[in-house]
PDB file of N, CA and C in Angstrom:
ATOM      1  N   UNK A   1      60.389  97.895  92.093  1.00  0.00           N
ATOM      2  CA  UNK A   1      61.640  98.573  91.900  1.00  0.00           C
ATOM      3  C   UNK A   1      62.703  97.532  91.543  1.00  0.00           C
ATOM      4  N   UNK A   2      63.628  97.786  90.251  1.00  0.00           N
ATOM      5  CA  UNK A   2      64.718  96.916  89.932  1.00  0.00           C
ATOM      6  C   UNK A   2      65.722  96.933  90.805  1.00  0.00           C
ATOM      7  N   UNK A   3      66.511  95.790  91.203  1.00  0.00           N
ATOM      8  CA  UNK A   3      67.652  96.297  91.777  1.00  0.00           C
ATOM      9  C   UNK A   3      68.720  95.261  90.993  1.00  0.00           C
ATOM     10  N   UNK A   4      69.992  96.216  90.904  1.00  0.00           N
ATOM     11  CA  UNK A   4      71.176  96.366  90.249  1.00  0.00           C
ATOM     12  C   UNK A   4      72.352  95.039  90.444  1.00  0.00           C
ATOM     13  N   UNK A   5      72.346  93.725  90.501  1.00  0.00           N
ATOM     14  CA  UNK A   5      73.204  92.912  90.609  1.00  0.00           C
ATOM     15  C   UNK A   5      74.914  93.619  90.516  1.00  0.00           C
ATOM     16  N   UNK A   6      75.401  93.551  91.460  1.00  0.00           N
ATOM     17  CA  UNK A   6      77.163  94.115  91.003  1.00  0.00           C
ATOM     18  C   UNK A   6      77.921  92.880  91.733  1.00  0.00           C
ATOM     19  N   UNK A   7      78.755  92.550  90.716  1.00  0.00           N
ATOM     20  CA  UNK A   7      79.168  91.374  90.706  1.00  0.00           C
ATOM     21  C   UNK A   7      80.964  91.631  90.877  1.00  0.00           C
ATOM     22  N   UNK A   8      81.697  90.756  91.966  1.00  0.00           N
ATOM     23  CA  UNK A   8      83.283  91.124  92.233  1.00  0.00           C
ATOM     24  C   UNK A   8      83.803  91.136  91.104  1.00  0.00           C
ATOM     25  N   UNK A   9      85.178  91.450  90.928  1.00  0.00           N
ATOM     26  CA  UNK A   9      86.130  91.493  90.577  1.00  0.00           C
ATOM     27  C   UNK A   9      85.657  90.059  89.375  1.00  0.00           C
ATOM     28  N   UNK A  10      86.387  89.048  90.286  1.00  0.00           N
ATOM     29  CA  UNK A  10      86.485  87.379  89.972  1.00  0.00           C
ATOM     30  C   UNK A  10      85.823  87.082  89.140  1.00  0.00           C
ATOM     31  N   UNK A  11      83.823  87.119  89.682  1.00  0.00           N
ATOM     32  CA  UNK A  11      82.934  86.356  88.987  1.00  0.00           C
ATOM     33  C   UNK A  11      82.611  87.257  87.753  1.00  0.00           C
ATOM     34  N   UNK A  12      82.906  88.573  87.484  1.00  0.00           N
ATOM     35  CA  UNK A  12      82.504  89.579  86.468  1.00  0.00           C
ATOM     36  C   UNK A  12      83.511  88.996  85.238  1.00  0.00           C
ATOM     37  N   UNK A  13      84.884  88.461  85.909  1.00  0.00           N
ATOM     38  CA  UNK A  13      85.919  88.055  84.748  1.00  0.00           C
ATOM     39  C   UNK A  13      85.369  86.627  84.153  1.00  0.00           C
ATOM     40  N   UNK A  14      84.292  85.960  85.144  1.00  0.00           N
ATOM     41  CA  UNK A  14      84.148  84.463  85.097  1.00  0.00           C
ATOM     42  C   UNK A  14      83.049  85.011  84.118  1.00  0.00           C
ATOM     43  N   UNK A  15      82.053  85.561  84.193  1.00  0.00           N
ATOM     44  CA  UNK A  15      81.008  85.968  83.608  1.00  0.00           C
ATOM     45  C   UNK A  15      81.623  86.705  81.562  1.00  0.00           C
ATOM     46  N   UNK A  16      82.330  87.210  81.961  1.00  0.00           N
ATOM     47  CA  UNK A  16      82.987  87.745  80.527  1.00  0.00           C
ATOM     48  C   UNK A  16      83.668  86.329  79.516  1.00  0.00           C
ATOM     49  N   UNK A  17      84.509  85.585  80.118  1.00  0.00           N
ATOM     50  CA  UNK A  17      85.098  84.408  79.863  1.00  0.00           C
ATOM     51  C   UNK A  17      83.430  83.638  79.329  1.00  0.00           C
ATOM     52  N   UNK A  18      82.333  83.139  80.117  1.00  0.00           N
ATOM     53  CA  UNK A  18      81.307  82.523  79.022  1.00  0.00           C
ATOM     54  C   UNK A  18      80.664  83.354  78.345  1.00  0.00           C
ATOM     55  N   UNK A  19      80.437  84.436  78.834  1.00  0.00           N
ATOM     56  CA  UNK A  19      80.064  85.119  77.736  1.00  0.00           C
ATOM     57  C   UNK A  19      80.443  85.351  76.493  1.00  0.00           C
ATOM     58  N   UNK A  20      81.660  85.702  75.984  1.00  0.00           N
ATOM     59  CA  UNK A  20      82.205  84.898  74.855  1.00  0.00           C
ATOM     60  C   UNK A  20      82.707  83.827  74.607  1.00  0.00           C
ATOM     61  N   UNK A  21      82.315  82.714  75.382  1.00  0.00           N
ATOM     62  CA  UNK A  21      82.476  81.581  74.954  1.00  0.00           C
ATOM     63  C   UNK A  21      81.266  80.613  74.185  1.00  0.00           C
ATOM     64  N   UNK A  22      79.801  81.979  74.650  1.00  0.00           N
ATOM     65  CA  UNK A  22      78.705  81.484  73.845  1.00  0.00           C
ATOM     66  C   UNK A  22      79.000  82.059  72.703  1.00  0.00           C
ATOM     67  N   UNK A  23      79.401  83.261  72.769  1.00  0.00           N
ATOM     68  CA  UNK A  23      79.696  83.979  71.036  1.00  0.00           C
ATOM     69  C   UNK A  23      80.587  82.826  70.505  1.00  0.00           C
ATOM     70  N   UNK A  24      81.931  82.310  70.931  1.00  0.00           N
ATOM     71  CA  UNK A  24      82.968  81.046  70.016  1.00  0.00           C
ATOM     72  C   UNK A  24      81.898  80.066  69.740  1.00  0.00           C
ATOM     73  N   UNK A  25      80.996  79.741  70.411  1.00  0.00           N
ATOM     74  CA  UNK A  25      79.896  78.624  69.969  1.00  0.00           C
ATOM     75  C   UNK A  25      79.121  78.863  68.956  1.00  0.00           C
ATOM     76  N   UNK A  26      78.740  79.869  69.101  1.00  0.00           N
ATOM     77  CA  UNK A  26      77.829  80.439  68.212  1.00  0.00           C
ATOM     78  C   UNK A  26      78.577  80.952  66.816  1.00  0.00           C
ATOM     79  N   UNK A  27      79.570  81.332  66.890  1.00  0.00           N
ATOM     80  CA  UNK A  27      79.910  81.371  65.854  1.00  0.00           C
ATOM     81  C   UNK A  27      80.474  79.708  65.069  1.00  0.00           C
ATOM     82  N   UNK A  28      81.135  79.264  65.856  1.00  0.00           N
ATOM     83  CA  UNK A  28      81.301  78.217  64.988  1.00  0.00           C
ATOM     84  C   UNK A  28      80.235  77.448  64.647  1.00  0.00           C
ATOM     85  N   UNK A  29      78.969  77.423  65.740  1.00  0.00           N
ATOM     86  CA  UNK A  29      77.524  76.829  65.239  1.00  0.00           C
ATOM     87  C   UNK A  29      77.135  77.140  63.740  1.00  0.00           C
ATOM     88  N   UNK A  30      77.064  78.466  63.615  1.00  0.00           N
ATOM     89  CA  UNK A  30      76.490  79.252  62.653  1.00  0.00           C
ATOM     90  C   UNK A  30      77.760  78.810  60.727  1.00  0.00           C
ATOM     91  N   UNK A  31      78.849  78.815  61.561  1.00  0.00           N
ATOM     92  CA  UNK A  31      79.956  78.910  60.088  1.00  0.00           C
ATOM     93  C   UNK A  31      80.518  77.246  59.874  1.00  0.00           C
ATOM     94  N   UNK A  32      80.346  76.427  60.996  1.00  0.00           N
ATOM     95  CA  UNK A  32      80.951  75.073  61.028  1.00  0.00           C
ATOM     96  C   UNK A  32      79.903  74.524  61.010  1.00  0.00           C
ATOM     97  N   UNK A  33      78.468  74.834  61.259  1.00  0.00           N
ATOM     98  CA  UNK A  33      77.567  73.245  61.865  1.00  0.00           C
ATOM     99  C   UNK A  33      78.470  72.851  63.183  1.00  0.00           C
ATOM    100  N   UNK A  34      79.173  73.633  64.014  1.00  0.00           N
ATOM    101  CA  UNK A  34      79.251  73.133  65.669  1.00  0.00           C
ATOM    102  C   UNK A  34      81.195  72.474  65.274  1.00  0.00           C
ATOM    103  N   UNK A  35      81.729  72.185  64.016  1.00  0.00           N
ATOM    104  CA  UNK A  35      82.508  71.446  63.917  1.00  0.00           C
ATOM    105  C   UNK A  35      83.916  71.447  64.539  1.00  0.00           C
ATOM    106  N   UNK A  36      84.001  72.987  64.477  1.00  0.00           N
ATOM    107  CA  UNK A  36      85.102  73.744  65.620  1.00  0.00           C
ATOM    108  C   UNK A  36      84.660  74.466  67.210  1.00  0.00           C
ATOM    109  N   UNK A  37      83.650  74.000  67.171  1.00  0.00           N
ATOM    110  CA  UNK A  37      82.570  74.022  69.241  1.00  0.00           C
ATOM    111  C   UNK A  37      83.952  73.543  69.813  1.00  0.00           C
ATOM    112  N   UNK A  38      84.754  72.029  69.030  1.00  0.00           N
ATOM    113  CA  UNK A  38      85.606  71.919  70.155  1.00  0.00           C
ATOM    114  C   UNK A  38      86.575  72.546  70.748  1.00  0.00           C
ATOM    115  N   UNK A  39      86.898  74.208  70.290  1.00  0.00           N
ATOM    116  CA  UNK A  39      87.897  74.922  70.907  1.00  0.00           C
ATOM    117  C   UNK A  39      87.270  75.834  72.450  1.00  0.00           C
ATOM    118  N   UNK A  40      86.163  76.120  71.688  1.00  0.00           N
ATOM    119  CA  UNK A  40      85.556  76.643  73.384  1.00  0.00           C
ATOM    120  C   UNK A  40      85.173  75.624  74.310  1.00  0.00           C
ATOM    121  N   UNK A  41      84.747  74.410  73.531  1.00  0.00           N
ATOM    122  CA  UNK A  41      84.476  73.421  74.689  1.00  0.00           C
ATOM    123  C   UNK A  41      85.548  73.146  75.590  1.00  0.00           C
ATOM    124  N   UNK A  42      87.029  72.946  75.015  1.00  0.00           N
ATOM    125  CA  UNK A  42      87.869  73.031  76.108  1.00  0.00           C
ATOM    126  C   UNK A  42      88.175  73.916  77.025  1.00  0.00           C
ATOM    127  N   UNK A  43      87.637  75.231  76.475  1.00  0.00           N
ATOM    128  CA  UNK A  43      88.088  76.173  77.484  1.00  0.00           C
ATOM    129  C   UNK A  43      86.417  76.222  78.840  1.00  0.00           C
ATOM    130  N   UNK A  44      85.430  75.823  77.909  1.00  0.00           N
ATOM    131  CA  UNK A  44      84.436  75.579  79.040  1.00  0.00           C
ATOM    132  C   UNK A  44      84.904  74.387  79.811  1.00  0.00           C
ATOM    133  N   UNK A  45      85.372  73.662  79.659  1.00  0.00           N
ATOM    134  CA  UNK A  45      85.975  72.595  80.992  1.00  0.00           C
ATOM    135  C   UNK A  45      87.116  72.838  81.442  1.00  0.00           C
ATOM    136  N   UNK A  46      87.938  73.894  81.171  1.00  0.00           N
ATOM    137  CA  UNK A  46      89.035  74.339  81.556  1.00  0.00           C
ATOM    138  C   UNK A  46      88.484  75.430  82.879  1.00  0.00           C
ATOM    139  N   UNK A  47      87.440  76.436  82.309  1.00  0.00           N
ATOM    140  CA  UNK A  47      87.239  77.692  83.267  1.00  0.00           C
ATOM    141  C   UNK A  47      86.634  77.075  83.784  1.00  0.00           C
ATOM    142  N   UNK A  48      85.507  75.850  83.815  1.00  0.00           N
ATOM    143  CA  UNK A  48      84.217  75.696  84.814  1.00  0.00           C
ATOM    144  C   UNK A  48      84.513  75.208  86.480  1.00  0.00           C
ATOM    145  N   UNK A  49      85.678  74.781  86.384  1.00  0.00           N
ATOM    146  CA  UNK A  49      86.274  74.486  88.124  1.00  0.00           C
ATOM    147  C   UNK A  49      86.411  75.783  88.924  1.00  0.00           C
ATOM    148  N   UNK A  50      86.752  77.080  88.314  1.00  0.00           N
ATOM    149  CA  UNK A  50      87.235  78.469  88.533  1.00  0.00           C
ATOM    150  C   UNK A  50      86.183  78.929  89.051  1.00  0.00           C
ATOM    151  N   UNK A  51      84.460  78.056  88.357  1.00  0.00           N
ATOM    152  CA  UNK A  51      83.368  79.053  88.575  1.00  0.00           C
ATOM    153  C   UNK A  51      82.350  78.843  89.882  1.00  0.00           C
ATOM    154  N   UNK A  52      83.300  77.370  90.405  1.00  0.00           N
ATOM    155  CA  UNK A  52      82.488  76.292  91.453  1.00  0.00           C
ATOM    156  C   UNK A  52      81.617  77.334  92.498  1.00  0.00           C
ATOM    157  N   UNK A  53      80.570  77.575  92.614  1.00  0.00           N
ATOM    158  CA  UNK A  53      79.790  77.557  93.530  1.00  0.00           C
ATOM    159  C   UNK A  53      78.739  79.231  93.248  1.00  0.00           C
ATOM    160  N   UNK A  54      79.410  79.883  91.546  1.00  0.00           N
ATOM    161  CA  UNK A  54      78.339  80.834  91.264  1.00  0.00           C
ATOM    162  C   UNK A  54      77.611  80.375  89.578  1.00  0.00           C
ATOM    163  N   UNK A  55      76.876  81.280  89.415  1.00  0.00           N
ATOM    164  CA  UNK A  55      75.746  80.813  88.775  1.00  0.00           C
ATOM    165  C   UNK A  55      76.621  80.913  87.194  1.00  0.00           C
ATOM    166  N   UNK A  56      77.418  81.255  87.268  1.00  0.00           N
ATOM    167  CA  UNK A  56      78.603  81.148  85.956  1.00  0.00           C
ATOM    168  C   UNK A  56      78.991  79.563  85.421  1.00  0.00           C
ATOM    169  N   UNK A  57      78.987  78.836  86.914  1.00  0.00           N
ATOM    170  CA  UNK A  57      79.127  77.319  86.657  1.00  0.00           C
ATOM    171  C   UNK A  57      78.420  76.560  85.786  1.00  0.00           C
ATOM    172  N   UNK A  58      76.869  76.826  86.016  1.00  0.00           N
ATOM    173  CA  UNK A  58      76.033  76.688  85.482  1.00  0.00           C
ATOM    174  C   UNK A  58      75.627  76.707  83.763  1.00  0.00           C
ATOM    175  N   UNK A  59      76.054  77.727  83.077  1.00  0.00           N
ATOM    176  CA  UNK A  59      76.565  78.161  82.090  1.00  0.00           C
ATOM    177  C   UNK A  59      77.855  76.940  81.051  1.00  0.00           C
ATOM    178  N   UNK A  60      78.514  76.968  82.369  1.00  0.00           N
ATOM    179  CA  UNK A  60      79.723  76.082  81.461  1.00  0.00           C
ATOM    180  C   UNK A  60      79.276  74.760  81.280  1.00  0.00           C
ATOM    181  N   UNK A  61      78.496  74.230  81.994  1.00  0.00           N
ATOM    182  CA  UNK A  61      77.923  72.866  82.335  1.00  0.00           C
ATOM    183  C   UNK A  61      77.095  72.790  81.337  1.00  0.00           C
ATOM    184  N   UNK A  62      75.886  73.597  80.855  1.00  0.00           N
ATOM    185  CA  UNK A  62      74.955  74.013  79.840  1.00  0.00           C
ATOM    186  C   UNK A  62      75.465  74.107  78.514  1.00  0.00           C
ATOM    187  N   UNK A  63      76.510  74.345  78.455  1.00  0.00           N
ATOM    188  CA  UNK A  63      77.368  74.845  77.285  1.00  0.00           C
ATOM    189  C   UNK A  63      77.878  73.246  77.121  1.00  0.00           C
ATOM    190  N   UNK A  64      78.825  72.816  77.835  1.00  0.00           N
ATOM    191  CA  UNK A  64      79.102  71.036  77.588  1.00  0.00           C
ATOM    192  C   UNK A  64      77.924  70.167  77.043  1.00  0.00           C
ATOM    193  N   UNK A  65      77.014  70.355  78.033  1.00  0.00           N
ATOM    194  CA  UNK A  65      75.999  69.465  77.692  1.00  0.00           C
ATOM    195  C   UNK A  65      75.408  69.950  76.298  1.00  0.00           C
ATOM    196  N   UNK A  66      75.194  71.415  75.689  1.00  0.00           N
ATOM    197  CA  UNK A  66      74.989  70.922  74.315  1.00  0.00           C
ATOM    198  C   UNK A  66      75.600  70.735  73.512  1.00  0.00           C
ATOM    199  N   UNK A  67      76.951  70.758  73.658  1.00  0.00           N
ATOM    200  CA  UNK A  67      77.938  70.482  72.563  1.00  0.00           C
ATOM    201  C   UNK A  67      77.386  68.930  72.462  1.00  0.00           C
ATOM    202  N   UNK A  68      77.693  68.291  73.873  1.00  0.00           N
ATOM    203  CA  UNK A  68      77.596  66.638  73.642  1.00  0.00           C
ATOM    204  C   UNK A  68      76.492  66.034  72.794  1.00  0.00           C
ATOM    205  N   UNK A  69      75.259  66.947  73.480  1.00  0.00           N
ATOM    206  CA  UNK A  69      73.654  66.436  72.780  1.00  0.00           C
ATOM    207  C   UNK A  69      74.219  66.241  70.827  1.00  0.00           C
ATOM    208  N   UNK A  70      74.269  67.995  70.853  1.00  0.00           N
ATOM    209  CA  UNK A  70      73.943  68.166  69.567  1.00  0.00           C
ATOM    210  C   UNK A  70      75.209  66.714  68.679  1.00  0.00           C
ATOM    211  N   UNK A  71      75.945  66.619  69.141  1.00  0.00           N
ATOM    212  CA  UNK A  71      77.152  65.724  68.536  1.00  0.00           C
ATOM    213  C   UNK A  71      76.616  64.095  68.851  1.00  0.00           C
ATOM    214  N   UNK A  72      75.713  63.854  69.369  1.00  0.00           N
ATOM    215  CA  UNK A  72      74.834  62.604  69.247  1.00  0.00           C
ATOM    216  C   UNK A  72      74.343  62.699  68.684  1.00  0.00           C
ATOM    217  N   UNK A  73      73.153  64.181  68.295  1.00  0.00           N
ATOM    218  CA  UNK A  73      72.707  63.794  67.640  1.00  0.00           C
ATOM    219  C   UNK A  73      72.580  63.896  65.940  1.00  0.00           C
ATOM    220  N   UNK A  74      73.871  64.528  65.703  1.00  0.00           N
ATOM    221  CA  UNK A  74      74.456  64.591  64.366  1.00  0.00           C
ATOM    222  C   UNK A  74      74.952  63.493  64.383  1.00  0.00           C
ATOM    223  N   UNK A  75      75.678  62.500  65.015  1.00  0.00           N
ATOM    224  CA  UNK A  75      75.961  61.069  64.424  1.00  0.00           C
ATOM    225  C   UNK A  75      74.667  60.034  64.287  1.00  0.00           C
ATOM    226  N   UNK A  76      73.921  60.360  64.819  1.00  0.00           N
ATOM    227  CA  UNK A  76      72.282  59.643  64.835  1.00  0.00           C
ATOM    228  C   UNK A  76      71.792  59.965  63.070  1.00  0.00           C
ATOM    229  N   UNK A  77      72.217  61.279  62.499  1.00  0.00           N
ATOM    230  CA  UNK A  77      71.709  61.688  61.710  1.00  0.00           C
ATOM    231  C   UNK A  77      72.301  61.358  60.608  1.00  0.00           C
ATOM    232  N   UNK A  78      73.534  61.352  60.728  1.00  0.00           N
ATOM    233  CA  UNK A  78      74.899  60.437  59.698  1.00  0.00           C
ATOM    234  C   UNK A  78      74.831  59.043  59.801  1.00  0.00           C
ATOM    235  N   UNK A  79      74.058  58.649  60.735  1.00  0.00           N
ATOM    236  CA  UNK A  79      73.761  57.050  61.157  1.00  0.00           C
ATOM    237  C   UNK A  79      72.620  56.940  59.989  1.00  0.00           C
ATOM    238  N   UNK A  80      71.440  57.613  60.321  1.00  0.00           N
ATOM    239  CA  UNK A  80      70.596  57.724  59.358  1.00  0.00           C
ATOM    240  C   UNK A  80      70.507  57.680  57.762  1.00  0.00           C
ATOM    241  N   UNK A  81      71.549  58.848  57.492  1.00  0.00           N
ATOM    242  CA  UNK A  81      72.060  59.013  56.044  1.00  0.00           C
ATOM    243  C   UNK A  81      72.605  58.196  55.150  1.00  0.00           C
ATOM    244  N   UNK A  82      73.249  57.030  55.748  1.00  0.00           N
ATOM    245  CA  UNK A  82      74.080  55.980  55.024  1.00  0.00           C
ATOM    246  C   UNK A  82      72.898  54.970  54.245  1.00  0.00           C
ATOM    247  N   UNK A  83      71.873  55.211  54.791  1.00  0.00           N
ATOM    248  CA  UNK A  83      70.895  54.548  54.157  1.00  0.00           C
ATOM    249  C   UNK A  83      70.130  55.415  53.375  1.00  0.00           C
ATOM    250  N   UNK A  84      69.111  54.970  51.770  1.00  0.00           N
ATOM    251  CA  UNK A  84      68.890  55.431  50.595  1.00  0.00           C
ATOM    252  C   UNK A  84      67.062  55.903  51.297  1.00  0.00           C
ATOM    253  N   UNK A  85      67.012  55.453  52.558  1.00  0.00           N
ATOM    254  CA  UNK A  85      65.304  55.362  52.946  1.00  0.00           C
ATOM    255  C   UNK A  85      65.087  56.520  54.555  1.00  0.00           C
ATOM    256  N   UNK A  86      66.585  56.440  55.175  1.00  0.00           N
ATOM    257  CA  UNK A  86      67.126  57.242  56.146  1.00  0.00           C
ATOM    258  C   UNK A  86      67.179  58.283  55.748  1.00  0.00           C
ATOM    259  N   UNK A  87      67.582  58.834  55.036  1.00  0.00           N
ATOM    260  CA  UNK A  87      67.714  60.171  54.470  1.00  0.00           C
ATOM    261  C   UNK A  87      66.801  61.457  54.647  1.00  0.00           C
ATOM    262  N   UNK A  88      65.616  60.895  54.111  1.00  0.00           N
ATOM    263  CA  UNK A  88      64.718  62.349  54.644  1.00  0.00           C
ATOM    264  C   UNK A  88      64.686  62.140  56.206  1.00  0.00           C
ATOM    265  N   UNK A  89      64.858  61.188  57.287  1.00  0.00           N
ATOM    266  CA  UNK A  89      64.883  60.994  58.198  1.00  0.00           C
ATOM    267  C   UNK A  89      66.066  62.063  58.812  1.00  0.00           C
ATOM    268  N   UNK A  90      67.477  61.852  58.625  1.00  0.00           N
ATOM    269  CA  UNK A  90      68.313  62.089  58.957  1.00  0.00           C
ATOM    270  C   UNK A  90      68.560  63.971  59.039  1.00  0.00           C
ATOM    271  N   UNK A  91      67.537  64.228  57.483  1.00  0.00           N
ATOM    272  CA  UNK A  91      67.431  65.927  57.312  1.00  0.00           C
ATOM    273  C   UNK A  91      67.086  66.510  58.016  1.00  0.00           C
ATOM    274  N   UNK A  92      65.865  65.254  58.842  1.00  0.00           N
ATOM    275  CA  UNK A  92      64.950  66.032  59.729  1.00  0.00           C
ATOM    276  C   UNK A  92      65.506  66.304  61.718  1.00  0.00           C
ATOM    277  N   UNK A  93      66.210  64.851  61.341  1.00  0.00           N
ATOM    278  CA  UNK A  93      67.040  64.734  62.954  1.00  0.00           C
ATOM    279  C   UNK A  93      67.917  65.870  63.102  1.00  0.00           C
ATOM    280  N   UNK A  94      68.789  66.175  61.588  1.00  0.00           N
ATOM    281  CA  UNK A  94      70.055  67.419  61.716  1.00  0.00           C
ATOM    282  C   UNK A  94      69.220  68.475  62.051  1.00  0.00           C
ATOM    283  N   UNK A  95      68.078  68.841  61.151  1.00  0.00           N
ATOM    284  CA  UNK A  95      67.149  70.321  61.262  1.00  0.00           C
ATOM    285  C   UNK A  95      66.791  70.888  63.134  1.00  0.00           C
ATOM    286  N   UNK A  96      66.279  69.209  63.338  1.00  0.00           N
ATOM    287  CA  UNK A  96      65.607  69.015  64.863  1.00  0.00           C
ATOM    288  C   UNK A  96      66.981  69.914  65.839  1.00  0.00           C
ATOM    289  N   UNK A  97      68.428  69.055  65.090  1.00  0.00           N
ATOM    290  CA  UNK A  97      68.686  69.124  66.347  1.00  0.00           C
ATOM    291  C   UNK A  97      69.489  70.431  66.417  1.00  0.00           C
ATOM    292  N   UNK A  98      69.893  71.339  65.134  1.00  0.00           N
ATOM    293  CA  UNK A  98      70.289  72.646  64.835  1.00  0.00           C
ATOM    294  C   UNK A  98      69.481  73.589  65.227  1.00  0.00           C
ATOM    295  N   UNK A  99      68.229  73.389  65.669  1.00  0.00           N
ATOM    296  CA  UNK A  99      66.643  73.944  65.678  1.00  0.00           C
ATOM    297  C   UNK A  99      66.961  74.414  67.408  1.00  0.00           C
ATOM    298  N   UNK A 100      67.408  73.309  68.035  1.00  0.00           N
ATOM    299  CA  UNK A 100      67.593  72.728  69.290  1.00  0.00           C
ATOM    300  C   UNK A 100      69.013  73.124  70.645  1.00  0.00           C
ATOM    301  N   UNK A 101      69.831  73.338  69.126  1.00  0.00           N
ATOM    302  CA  UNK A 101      71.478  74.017  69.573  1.00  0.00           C
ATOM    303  C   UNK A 101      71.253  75.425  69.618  1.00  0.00           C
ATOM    304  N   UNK A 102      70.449  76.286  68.516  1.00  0.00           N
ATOM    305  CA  UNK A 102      70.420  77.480  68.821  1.00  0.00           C
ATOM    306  C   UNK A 102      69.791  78.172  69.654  1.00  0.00           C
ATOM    307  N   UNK A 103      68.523  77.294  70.097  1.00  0.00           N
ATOM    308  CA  UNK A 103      67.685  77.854  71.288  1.00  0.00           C
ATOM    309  C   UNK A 103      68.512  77.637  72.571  1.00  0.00           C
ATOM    310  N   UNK A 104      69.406  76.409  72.509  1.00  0.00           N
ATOM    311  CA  UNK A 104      70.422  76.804  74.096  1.00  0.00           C
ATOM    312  C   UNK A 104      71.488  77.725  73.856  1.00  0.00           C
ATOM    313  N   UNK A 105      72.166  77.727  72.453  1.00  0.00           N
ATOM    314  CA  UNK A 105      72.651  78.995  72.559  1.00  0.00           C
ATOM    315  C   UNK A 105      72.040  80.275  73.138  1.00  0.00           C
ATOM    316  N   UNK A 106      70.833  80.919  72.536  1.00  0.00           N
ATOM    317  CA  UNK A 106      70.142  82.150  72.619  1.00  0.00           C
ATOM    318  C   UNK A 106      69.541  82.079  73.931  1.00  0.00           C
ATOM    319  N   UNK A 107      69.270  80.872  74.571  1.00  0.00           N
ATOM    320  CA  UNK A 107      68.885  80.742  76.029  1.00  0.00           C
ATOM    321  C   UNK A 107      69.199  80.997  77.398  1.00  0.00           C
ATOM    322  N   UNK A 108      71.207  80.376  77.137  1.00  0.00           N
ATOM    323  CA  UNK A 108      71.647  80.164  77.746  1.00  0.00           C
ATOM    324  C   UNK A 108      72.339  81.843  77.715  1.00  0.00           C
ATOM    325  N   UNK A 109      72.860  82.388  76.358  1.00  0.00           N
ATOM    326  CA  UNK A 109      73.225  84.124  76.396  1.00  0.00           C
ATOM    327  C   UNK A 109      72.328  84.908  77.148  1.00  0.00           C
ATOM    328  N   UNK A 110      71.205  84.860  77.003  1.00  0.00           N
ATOM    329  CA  UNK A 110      70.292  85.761  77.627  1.00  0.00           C
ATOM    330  C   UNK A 110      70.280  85.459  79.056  1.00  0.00           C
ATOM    331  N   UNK A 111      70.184  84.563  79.883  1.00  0.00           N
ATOM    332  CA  UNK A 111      69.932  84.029  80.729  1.00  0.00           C
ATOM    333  C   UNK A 111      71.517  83.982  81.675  1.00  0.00           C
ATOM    334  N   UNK A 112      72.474  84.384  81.001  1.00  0.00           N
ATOM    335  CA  UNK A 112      73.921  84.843  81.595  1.00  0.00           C
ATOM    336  C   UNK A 112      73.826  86.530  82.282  1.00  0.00           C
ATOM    337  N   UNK A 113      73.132  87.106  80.685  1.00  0.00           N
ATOM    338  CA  UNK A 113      73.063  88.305  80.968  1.00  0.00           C
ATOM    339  C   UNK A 113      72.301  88.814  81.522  1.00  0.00           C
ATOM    340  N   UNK A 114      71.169  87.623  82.313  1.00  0.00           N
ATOM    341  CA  UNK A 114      70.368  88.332  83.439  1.00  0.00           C
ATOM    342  C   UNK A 114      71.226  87.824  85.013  1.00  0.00           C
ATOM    343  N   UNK A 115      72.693  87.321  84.884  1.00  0.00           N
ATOM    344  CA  UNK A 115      73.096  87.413  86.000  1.00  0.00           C
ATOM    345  C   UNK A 115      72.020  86.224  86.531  1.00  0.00           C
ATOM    346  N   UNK A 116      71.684  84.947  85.695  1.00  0.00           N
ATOM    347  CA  UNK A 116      71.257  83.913  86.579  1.00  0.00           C
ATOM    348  C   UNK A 116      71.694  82.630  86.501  1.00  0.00           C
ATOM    349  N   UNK A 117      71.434  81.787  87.054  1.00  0.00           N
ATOM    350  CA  UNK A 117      71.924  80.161  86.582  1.00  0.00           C
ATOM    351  C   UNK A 117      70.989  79.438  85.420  1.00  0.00           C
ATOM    352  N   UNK A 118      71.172  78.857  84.877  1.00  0.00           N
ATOM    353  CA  UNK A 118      70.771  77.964  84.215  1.00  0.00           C
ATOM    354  C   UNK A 118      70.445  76.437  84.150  1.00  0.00           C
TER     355      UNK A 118
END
């Protein structure tokens, strides 16, 4: 038998707040390559103190950490590119790591909306 998570007031507003803050990611993932991530990223380190001790925290922390990854490893890949032999290298690091941003996007959405941590 399922049973029904109902969540206060507070954490339902904390829960709505990342929840579209994976959609601002995701969209700018999808239309920028991540290049404007940095407007929700501030607001994920802005709300994530608000979320201290439910599974919403979790989320914002998940959400930082791939902004950071993926932005290493697009300069790894622009590191790559400046060279004439780097290049197919660098296609493959960006592919890897776009490959890599959307599965924590789609991971981390689903995994909100089962009301769990991450």
């Amino acid at each position: 038998m399922a049973q029904e998570l109902i969540l206060d007031a507070q954490t339902d507003s904390a829960k709505n707040w990342a929840f579209w803050l994976y959609v601002a990611h995701a969209v700018s993932f999808f239309f920028s390559l991540g290049a404007f991530s940095i407007i929700p990223l501030l607001f994920n380190y802005s709300k994530r103190d608000g979320t201290r001790g439910t599974f919403i925290e979790s989320h914002h922390s998940w959400m930082i950490r791939s902004f950071w990854w993926y932005v290493l490893w697009v300069v790894v890949g622009a590191a790559l590119f400046v060279t004439f032999f780097g290049i197919p290298a660098a296609i493959v690091v960006w592919g890897v790591a776009w490959i890599w941003k959307a599965y924590r996007l789609i991971r981390g959405w689903v995994t909100l909306n089962q009301n769990q941590p991450i």
